[in-house]
Protein backbone atom coordinates (compact mmCIF):
# COMPACT_ATOMS: atom_id res chain seq x y z
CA UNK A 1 0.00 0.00 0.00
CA UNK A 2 1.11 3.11 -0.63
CA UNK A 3 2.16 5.85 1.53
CA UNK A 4 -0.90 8.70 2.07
CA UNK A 5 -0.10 11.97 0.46
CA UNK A 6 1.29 15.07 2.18
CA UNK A 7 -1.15 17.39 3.59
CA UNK A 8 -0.08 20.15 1.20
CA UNK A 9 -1.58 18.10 -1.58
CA UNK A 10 -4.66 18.66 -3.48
CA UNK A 11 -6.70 15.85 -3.58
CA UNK A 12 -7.67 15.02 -7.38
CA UNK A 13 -10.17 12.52 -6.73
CA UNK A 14 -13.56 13.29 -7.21
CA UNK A 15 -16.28 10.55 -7.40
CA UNK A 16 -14.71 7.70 -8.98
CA UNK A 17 -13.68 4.62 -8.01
CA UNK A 18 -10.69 5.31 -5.50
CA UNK A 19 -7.80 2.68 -6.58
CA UNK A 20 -7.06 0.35 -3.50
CA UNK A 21 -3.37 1.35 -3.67
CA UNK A 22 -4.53 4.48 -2.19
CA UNK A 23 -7.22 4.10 0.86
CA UNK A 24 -5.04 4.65 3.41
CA UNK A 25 -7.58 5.80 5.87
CA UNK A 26 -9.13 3.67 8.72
CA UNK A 27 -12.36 3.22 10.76
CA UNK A 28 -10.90 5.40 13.31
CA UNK A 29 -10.23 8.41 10.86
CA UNK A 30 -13.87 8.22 9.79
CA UNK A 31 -15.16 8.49 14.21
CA UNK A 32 -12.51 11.85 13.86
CA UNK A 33 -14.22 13.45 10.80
CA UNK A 34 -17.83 12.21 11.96
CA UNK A 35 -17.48 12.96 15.48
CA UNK A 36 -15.52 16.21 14.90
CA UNK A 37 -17.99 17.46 12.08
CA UNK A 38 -20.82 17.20 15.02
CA UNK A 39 -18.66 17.73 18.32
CA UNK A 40 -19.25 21.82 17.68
CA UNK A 41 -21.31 24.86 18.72
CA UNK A 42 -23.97 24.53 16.41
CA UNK A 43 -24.77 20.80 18.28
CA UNK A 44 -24.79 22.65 21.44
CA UNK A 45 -27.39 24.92 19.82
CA UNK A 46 -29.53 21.77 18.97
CA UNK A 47 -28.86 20.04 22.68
CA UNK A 48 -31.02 23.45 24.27
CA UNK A 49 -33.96 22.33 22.48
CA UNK A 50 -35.64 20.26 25.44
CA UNK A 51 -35.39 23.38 28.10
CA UNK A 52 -36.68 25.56 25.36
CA UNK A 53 -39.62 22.98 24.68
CA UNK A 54 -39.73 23.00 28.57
CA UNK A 55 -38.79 20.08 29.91
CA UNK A 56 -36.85 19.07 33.05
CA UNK A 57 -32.98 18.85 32.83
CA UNK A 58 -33.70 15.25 33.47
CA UNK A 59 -36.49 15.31 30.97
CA UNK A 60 -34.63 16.20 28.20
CA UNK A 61 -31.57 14.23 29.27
CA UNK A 62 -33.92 11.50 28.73
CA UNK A 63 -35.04 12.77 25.24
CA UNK A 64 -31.64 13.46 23.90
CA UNK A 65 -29.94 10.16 25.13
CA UNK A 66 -32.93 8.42 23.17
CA UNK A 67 -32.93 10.23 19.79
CA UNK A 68 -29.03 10.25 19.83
CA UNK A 69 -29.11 6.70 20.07
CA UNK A 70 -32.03 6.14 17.57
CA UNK A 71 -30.55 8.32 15.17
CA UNK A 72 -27.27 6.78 15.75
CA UNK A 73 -28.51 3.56 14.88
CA UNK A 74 -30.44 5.10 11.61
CA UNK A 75 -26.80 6.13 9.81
CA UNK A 76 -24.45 4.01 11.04
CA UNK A 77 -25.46 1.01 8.14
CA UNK A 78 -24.88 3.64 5.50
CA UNK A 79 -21.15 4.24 6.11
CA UNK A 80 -20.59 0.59 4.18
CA UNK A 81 -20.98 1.91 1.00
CA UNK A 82 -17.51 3.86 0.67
CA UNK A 83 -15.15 1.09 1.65
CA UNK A 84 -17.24 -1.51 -0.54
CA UNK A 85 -17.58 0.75 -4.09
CA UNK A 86 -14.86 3.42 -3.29
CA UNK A 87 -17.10 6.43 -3.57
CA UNK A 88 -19.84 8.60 -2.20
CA UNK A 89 -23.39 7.47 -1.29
CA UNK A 90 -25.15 9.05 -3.97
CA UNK A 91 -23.42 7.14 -6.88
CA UNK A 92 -23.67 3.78 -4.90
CA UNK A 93 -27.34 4.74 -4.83
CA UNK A 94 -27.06 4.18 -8.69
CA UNK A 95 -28.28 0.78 -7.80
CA UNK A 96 -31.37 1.69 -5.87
CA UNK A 97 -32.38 4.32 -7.61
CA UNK A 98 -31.11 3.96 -10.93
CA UNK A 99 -28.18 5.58 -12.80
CA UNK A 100 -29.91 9.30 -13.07
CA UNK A 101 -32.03 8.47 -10.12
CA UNK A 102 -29.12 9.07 -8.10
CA UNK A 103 -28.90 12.79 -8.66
CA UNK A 104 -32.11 12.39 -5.86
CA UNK A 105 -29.03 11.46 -3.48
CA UNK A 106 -26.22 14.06 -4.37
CA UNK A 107 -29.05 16.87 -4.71
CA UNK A 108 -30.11 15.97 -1.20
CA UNK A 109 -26.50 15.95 -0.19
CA UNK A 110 -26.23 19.29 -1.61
CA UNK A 111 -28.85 21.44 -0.17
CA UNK A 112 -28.38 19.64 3.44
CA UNK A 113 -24.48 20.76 3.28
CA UNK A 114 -25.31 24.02 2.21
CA UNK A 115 -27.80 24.81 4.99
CA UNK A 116 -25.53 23.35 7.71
CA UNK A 117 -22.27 24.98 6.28
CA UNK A 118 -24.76 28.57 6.66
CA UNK A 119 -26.04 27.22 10.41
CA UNK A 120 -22.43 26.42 11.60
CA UNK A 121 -21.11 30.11 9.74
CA UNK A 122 -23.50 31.57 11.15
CA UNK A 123 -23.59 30.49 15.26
CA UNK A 124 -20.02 30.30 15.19
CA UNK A 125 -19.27 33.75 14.13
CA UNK A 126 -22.02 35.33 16.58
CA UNK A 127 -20.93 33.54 19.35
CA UNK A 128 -17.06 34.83 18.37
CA UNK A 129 -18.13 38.48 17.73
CA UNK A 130 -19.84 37.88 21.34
CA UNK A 131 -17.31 36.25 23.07
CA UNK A 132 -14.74 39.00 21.86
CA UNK A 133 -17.09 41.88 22.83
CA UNK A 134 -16.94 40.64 26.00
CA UNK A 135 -13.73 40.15 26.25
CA UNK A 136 -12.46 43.16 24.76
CA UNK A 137 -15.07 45.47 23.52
CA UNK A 138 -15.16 44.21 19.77
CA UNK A 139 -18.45 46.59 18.66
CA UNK A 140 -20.87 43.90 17.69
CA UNK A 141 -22.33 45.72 13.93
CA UNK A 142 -23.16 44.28 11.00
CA UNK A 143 -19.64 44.43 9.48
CA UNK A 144 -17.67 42.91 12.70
CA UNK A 145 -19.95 40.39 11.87
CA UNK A 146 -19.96 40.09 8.34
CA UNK A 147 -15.60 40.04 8.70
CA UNK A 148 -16.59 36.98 11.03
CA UNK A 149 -18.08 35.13 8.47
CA UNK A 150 -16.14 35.87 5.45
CA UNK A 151 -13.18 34.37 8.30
CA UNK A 152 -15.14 31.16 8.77
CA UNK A 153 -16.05 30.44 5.07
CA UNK A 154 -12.96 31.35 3.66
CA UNK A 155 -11.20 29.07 6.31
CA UNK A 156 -13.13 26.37 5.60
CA UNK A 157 -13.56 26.48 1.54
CA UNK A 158 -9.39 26.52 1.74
CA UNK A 159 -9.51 23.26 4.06
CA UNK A 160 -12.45 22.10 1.52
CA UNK A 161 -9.92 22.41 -1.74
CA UNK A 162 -7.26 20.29 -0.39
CA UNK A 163 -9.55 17.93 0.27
CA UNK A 164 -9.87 15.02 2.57
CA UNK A 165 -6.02 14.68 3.93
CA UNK A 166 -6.48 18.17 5.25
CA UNK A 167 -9.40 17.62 6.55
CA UNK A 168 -8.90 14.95 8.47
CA UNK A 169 -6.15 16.68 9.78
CA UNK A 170 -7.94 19.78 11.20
CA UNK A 171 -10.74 17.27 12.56
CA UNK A 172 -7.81 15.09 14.56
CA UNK A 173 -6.92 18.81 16.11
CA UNK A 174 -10.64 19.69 16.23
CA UNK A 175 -11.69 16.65 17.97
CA UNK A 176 -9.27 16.84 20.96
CA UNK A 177 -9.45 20.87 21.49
CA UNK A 178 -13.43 20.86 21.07
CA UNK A 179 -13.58 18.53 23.54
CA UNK A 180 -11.55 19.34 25.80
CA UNK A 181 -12.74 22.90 25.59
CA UNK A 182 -16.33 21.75 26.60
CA UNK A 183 -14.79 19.62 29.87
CA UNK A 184 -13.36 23.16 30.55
CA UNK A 185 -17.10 24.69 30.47
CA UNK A 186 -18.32 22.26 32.84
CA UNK A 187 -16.34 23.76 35.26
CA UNK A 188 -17.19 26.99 34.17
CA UNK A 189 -20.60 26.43 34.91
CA UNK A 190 -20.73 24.10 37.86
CA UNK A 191 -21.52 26.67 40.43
CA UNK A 192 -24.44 27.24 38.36
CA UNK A 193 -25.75 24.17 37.52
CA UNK A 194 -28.86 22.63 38.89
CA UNK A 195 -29.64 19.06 37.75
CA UNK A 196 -32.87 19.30 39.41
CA UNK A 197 -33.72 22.13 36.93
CA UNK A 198 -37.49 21.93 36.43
CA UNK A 199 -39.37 22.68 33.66
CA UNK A 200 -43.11 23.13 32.53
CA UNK A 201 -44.24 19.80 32.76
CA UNK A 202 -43.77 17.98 36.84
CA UNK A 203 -44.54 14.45 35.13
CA UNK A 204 -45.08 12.43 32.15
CA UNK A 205 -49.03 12.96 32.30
CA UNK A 206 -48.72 16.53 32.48
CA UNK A 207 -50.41 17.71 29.66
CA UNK A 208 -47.91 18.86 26.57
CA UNK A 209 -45.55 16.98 28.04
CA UNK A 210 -44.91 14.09 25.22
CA UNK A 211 -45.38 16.60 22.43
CA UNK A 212 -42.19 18.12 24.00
CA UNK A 213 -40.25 15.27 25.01
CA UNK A 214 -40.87 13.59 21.44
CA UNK A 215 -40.42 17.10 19.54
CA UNK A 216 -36.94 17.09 21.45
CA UNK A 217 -35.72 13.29 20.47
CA UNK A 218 -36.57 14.26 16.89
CA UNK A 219 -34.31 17.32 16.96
CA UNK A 220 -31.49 15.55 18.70
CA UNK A 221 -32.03 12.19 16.18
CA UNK A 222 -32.16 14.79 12.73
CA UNK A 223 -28.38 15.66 13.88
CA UNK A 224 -26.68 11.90 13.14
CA UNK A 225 -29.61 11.77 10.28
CA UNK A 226 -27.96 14.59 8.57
CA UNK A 227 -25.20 13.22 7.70
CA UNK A 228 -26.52 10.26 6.24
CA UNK A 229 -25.64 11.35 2.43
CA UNK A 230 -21.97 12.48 3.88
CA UNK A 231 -20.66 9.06 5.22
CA UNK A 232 -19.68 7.86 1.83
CA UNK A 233 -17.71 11.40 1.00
CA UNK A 234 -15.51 10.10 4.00
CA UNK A 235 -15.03 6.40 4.35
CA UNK A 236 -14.40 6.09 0.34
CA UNK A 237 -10.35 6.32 1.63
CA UNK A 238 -10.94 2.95 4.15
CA UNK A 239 -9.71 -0.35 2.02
CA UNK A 240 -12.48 -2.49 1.01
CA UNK A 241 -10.99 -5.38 3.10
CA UNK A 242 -12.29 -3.33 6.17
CA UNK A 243 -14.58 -5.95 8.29
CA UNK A 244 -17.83 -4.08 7.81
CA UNK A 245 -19.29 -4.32 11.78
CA UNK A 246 -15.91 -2.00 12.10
CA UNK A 247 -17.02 0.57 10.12
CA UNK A 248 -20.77 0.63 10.96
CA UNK A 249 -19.02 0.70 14.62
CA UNK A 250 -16.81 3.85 14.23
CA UNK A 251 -19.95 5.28 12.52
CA UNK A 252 -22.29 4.66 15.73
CA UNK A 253 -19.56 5.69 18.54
CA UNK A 254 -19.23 9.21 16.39
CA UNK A 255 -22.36 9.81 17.23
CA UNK A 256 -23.07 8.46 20.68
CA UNK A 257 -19.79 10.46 21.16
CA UNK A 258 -22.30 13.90 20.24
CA UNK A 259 -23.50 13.45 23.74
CA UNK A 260 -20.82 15.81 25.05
CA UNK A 261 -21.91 18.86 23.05
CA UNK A 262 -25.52 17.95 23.25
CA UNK A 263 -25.04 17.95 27.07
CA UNK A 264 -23.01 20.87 27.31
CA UNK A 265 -25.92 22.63 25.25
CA UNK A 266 -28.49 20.79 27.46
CA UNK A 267 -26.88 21.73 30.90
CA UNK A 268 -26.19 25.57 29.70
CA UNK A 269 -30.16 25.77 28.48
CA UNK A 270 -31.40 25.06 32.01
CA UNK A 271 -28.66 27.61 33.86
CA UNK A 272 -29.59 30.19 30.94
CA UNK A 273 -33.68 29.61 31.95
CA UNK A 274 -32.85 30.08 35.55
CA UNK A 275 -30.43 32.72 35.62
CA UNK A 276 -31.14 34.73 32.23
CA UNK A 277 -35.02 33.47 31.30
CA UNK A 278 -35.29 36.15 28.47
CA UNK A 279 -32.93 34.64 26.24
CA UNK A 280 -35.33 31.43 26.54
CA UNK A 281 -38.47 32.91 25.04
CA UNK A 282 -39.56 30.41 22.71
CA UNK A 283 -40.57 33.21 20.22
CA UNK A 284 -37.28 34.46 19.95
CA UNK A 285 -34.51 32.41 21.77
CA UNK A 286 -31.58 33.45 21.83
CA UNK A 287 -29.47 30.50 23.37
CA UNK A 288 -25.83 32.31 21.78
CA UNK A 289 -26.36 35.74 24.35
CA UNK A 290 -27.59 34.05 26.85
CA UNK A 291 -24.79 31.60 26.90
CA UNK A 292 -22.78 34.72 27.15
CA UNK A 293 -24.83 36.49 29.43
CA UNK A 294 -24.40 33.75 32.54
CA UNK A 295 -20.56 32.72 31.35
CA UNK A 296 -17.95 33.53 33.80
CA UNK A 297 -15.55 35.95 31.86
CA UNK A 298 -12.31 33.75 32.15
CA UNK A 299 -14.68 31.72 29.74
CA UNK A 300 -14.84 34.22 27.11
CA UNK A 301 -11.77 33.24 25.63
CA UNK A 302 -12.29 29.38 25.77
CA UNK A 303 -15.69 29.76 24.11
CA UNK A 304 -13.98 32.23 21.19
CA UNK A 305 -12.10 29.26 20.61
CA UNK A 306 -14.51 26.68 20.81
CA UNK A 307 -16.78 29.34 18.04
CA UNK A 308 -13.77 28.70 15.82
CA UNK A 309 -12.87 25.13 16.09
CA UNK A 310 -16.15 24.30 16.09
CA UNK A 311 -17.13 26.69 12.91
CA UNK A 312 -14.28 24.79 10.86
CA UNK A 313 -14.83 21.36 11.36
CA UNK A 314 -18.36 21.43 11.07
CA UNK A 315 -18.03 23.96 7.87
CA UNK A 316 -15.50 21.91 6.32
CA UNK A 317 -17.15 18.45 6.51
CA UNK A 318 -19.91 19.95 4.92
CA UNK A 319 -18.38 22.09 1.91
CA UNK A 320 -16.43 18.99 1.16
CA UNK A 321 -19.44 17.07 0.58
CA UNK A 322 -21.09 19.61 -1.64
CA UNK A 323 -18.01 20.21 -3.98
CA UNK A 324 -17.73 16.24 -4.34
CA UNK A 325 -21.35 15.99 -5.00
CA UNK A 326 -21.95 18.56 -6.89
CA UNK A 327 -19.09 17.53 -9.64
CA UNK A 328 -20.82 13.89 -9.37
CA UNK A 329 -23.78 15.35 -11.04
CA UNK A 330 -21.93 17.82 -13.46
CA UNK A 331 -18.62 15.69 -14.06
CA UNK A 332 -17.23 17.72 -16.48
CA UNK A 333 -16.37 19.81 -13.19
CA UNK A 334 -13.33 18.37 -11.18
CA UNK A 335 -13.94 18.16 -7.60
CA UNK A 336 -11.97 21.46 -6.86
CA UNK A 337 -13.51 23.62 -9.63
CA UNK A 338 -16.54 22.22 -8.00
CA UNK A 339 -15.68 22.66 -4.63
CA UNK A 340 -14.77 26.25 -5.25
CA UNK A 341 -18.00 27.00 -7.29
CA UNK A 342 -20.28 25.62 -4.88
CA UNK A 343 -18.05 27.72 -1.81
CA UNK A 344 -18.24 31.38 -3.08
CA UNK A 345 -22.18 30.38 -3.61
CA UNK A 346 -22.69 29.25 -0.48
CA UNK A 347 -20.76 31.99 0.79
CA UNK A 348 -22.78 34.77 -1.24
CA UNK A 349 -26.03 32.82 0.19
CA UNK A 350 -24.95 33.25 4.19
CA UNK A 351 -24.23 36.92 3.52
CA UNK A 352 -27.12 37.37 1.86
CA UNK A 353 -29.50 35.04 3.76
CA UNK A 354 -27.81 37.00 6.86
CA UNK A 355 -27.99 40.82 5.76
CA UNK A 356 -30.38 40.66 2.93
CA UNK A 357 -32.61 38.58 3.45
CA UNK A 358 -32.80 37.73 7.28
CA UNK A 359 -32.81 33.91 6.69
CA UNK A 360 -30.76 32.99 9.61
CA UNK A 361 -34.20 31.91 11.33
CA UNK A 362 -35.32 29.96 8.42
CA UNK A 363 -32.55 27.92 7.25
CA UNK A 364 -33.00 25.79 10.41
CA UNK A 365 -37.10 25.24 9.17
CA UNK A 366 -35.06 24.22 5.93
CA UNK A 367 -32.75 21.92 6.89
CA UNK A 368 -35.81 20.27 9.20
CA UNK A 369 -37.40 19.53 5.75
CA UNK A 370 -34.29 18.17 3.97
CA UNK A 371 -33.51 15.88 6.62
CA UNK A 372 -37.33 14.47 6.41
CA UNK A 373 -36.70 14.23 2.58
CA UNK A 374 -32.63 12.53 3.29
CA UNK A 375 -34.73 10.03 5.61
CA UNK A 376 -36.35 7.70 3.06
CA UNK A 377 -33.71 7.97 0.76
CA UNK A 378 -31.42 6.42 3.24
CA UNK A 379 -34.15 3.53 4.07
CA UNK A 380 -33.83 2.96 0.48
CA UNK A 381 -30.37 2.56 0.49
CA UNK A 382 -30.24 0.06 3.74
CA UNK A 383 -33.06 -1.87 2.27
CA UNK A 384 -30.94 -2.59 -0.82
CA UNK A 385 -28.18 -3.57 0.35
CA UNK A 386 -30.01 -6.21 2.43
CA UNK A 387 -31.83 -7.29 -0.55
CA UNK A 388 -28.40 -7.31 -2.78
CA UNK A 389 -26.37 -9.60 -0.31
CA UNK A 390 -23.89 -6.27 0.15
CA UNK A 391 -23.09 -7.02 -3.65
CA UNK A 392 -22.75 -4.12 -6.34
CA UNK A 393 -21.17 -3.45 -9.67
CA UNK A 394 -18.52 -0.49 -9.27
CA UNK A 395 -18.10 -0.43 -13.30
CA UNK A 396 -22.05 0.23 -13.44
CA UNK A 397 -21.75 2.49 -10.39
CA UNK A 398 -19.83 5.18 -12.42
CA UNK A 399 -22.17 5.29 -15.78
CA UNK A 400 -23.99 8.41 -15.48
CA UNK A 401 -20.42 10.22 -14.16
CA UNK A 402 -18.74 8.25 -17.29
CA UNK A 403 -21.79 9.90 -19.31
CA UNK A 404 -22.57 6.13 -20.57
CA UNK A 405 -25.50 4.20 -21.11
CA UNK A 406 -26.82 0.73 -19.95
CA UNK A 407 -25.15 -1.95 -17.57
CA UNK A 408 -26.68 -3.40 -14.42
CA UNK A 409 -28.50 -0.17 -12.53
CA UNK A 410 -30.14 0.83 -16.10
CA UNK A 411 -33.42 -0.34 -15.79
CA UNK A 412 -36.19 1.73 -17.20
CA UNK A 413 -33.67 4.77 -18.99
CA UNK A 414 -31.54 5.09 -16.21
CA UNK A 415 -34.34 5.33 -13.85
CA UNK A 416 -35.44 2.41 -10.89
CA UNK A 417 -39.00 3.78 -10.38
CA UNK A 418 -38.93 0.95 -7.61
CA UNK A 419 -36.45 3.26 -5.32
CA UNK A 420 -37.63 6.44 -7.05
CA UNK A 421 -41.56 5.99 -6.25
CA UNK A 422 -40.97 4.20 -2.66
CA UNK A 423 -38.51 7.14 -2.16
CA UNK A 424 -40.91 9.93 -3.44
CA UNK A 425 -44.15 8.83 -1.89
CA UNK A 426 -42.33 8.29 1.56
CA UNK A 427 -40.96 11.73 1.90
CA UNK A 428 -44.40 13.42 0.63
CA UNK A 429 -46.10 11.67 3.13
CA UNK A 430 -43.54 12.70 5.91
CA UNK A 431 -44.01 16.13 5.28
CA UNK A 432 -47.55 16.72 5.33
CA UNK A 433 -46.78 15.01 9.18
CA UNK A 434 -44.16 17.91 9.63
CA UNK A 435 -45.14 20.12 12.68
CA UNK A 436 -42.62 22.99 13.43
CA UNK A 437 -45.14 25.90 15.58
CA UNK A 438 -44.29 28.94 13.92
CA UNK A 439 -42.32 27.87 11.24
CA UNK A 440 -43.93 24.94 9.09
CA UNK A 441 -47.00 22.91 9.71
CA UNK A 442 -47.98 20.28 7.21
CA UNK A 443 -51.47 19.70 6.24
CA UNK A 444 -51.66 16.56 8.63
CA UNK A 445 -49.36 17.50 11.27
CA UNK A 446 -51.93 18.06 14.04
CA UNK A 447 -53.28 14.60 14.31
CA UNK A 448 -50.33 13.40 16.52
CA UNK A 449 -52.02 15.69 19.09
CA UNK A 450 -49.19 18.58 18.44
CA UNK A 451 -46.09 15.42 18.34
CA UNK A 452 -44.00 16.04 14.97
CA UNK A 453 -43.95 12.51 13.77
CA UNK A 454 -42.34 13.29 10.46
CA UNK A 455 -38.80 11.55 10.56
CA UNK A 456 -41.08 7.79 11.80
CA UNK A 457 -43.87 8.36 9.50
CA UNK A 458 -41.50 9.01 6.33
CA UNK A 459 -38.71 5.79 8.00
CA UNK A 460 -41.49 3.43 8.46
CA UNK A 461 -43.23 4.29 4.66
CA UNK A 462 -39.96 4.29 2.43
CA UNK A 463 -39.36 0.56 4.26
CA UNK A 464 -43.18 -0.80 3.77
CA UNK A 465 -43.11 0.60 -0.10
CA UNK A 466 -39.82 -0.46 -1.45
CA UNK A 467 -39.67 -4.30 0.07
CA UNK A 468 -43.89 -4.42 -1.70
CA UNK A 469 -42.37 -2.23 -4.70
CA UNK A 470 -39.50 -4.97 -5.27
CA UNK A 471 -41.63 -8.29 -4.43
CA UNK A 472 -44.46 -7.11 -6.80
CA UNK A 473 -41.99 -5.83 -9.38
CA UNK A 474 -39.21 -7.95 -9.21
CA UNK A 475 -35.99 -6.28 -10.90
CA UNK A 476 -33.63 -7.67 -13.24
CA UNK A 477 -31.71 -10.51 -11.99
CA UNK A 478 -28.09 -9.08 -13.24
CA UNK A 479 -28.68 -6.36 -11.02
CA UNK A 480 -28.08 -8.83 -7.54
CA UNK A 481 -25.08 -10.95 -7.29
CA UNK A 482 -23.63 -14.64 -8.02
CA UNK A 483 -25.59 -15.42 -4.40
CA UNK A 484 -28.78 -13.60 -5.56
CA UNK A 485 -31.55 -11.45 -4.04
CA UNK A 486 -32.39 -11.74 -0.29
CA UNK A 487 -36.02 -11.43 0.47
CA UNK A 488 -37.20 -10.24 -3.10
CA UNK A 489 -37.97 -12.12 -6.42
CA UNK A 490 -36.07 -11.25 -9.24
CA UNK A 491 -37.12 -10.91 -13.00
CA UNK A 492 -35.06 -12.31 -16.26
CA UNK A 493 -35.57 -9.23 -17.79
CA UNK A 494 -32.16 -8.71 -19.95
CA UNK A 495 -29.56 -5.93 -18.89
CA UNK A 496 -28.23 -3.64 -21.71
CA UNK A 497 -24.39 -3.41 -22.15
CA UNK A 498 -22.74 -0.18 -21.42
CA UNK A 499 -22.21 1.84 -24.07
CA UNK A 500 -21.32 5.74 -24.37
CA UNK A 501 -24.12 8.02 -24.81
CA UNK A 502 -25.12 9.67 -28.08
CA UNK A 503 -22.16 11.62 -29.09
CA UNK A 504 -19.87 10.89 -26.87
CA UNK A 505 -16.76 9.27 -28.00
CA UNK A 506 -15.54 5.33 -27.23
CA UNK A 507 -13.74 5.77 -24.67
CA UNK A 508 -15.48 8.80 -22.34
CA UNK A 509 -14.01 8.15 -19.17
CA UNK A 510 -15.21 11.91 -18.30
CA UNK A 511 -14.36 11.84 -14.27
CA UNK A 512 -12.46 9.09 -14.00
């Protein structure tokens, strides 16, 4: 095997097949970028949910520990797929979905990035404008603020363009300081804390009280959810000899592992409602000032650092993703020009969104709605690779990026309306269950009496409709193994060869 390459170097892979000579990376390197892509301030945001729902300390201890681990379990299958076809989710979804159906997976992919890479620019830069104001007397205005973010998303489209080396580099750092910077603010706020915090509701039969405590798991469990399209983007690099249960393992622990920001956000909440209660108003919380507000000032510094640590690992695991999926769908863009396209829009959008446009309150309703759309489509993928033994085609993986026709994942002209229907129906359905007060309300989402049951509703349809979508229309049998399907009949409906696409030349190999 060879030796990896030095930081300094650009990575030139995009979405092909990475040769085995060069996955170099390891089960553990994929817990650092996971775990450090989550361990941040913007997961700290998410862990103050519960309080601001209203629940006890214990309460919504209780509700994060159970939607961490639920949501834990949800993504941790789907970081197979790199180390078995050496590249990113939403071409191995090729199979599922069909060789243009998997644009549904890199488009996902691509809006979920770029509204978490806005959150994390965002939260990070007004807690370090706060944090120095504090500490210094930094004027807080629009352009201390805007010089914040320009900071953060240049930062992190640089660490972006040399690709996965570097990142995994600043995530080894980021892992180790972010935590450790956390530990530091449980000792900042110890004299404050109150585990016996109480909230609105005294017991479970109190009335509101499982509308909050489910509304809370659901936030928590959309975190590890999110990064369902992203796993492949970073285990691609881990060889393919890699016993799977090792991988799905490093997957799980980098999100269990979440608990320490979720709890540092969970334990701040209840000293922010007890000591600083305005900054909880559920109509406008503000959980960033009133963080600051009730921080001892030796803490200022510390949580500066944490803002920036945080802001560039979470930034940079999700720009990465967008420039490598973004040149999956429009391969005649190399993963940097790609990667530096999709950056200065993304940045344009957070200054805009910010400034312009005030979105900084709706990009959070947003990304709710992608990650009930990312749901399904990651059923769908699970579901397969049950059904195919763990078996796929790499050569008929890379088609559409090849710009080719045919081969196993063809089916109907490029298009498994198996996947796509069970994957479409599934996430309309979830969102009419969607129940965000204030924000987004689908048509049926009061008839869980006020519970958002959005993210079960659209898990537990995309399962019921693709297994009856593949037993009543059984797919070709080239498309499963030597072993053959598990579960699901198959069809000997012939596969086309692959051949290149109407005036393309012989040997297009665009991407490769």
């Amino acid at each position: 095997m060879s030796d990896s390459p030095a930081l300094t170097e650009i990575e030139q892979y995009g979405v092909e097949r990475i040769p085995d000579a060069d996955r170099t990376a390891s089960p553990a390197d994929l817990f650092r970028v996971a775990f450090g892509g989550a361990n941040t301030f913007a997961t700290c945001v998410l862990g103050a949910f519960p309080i601001l729902f209203g629940l006890s300390f214990l309460q919504g201890l209780a509700a994060t520990v159970c939607g961490l681990v639920a949501g834990a379990l949800i993504l941790a299958p789907l970081a197979v797929f790199g180390p078995l076809n050496g590249t990113n989710n939403a071409v191995s979804s090729s199979a599922h979905l069909g060789v243009h159906g998997r644009v549904v997976g890199s488009f996902l992919s691509l809006l979920t990035a770029v509204a978490f890479f806005s959150i994390s620019v965002w939260s990070s830069g007004d807690a370090l404008v706060g944090g120095a104001h504090r500490l210094a007397g930094l004027p807080q205005n629009d352009g201390v603020h805007a010089a914040a973010y320009g900071v953060f998303a240049l930062l992190v489209l640089t660490v972006c363009v040399y690709g996965f080396r570097f990142m995994l580099f600043v995530n080894r750092i980021a892992v180790v300081a972010a935590s450790l910077l956390f530990v530091l603010g449980a000792v900042a706020f110890a004299g404050d804390f109150d585990p016996g915090y109480q909230g609105s509701f005294p017991s479970a039969s109190a009335a509101g009280f499982w509308p909050a405590f489910v509304g809370s798991a659901l936030i928590v469990l959309s975190n590890p959810v999110s990064f369902g399209a992203f796993l492949g983007d970073w285990s691609r690099y881990i060889p393919a000899a890699t016993p799977r249960r090792r991988v799905v393992a490093a997957a799980f622990l980098s999100q269990v592992a979440t608990l320490l920001p979720f709890l540092f956000g969970l334990a701040t909440a209840s000293v922010i409602a007890a000591k600083a209660s305005s900054h909880m108003d559920p109509a406008a919380p503000d959980y960033v000032g009133g963080l600051l507000a009730v921080a001892p000032s030796w803490y200022f510094l510390p949580l500066c650092l944490l803002a920036l640590i945080g802001g560039m690992s979470t930034g940079a695991t999700s720009l990465y993703g967008t420039g490598l999926d973004f040149s999956s769908v429009f391969p005649r863009f190399s993963r940097v020009q790609a990667t530096l396209l999709v950056g200065v829009l993304s940045i344009g959008f957070i200054f805009a969104g910010r400034f312009a446009a005030n979105l900084s309150q709706s990009i959070s309703t947003f990304a709710t709605l992608i990650i009930t759309c990312t749901a399904p489509w990651m059923v769908i993928m699970m579901i397969g690779y049950v059904t195919r033994r763990g078996w796929y085609d790499p050569d008929s993986l890379q088609v559409f990026n090849r710009r080719q026709r045919g081969g196993r994942y063809w089916f109907h002209h490029g298009w498994n309306w198996r996947g796509m229907g069970a994957w479409l129906a599934a996430a309309l359905l979830a969102l009419q269950f969607v129940n965000l007060p204030g924000q987004f309300v689908g048509p049926l989402g009061g008839l869980a009496g006020g519970v958002d049951v959005s993210l079960p509703v659209g898990l537990a349809a995309a399962a019921v409709l693709h297994l009856a979508l593949l037993r009543l229309f059984p797919e070709p049998r080239d498309a499963y193994g030597p072993d053959g399907p598990r579960l699901v009949p198959v069809a000997d409906t012939p596969v086309p060869a692959i051949t290149p696409a109407a005036g393309e030349p012989a040997d297009a190999t665009a991407g490769v």
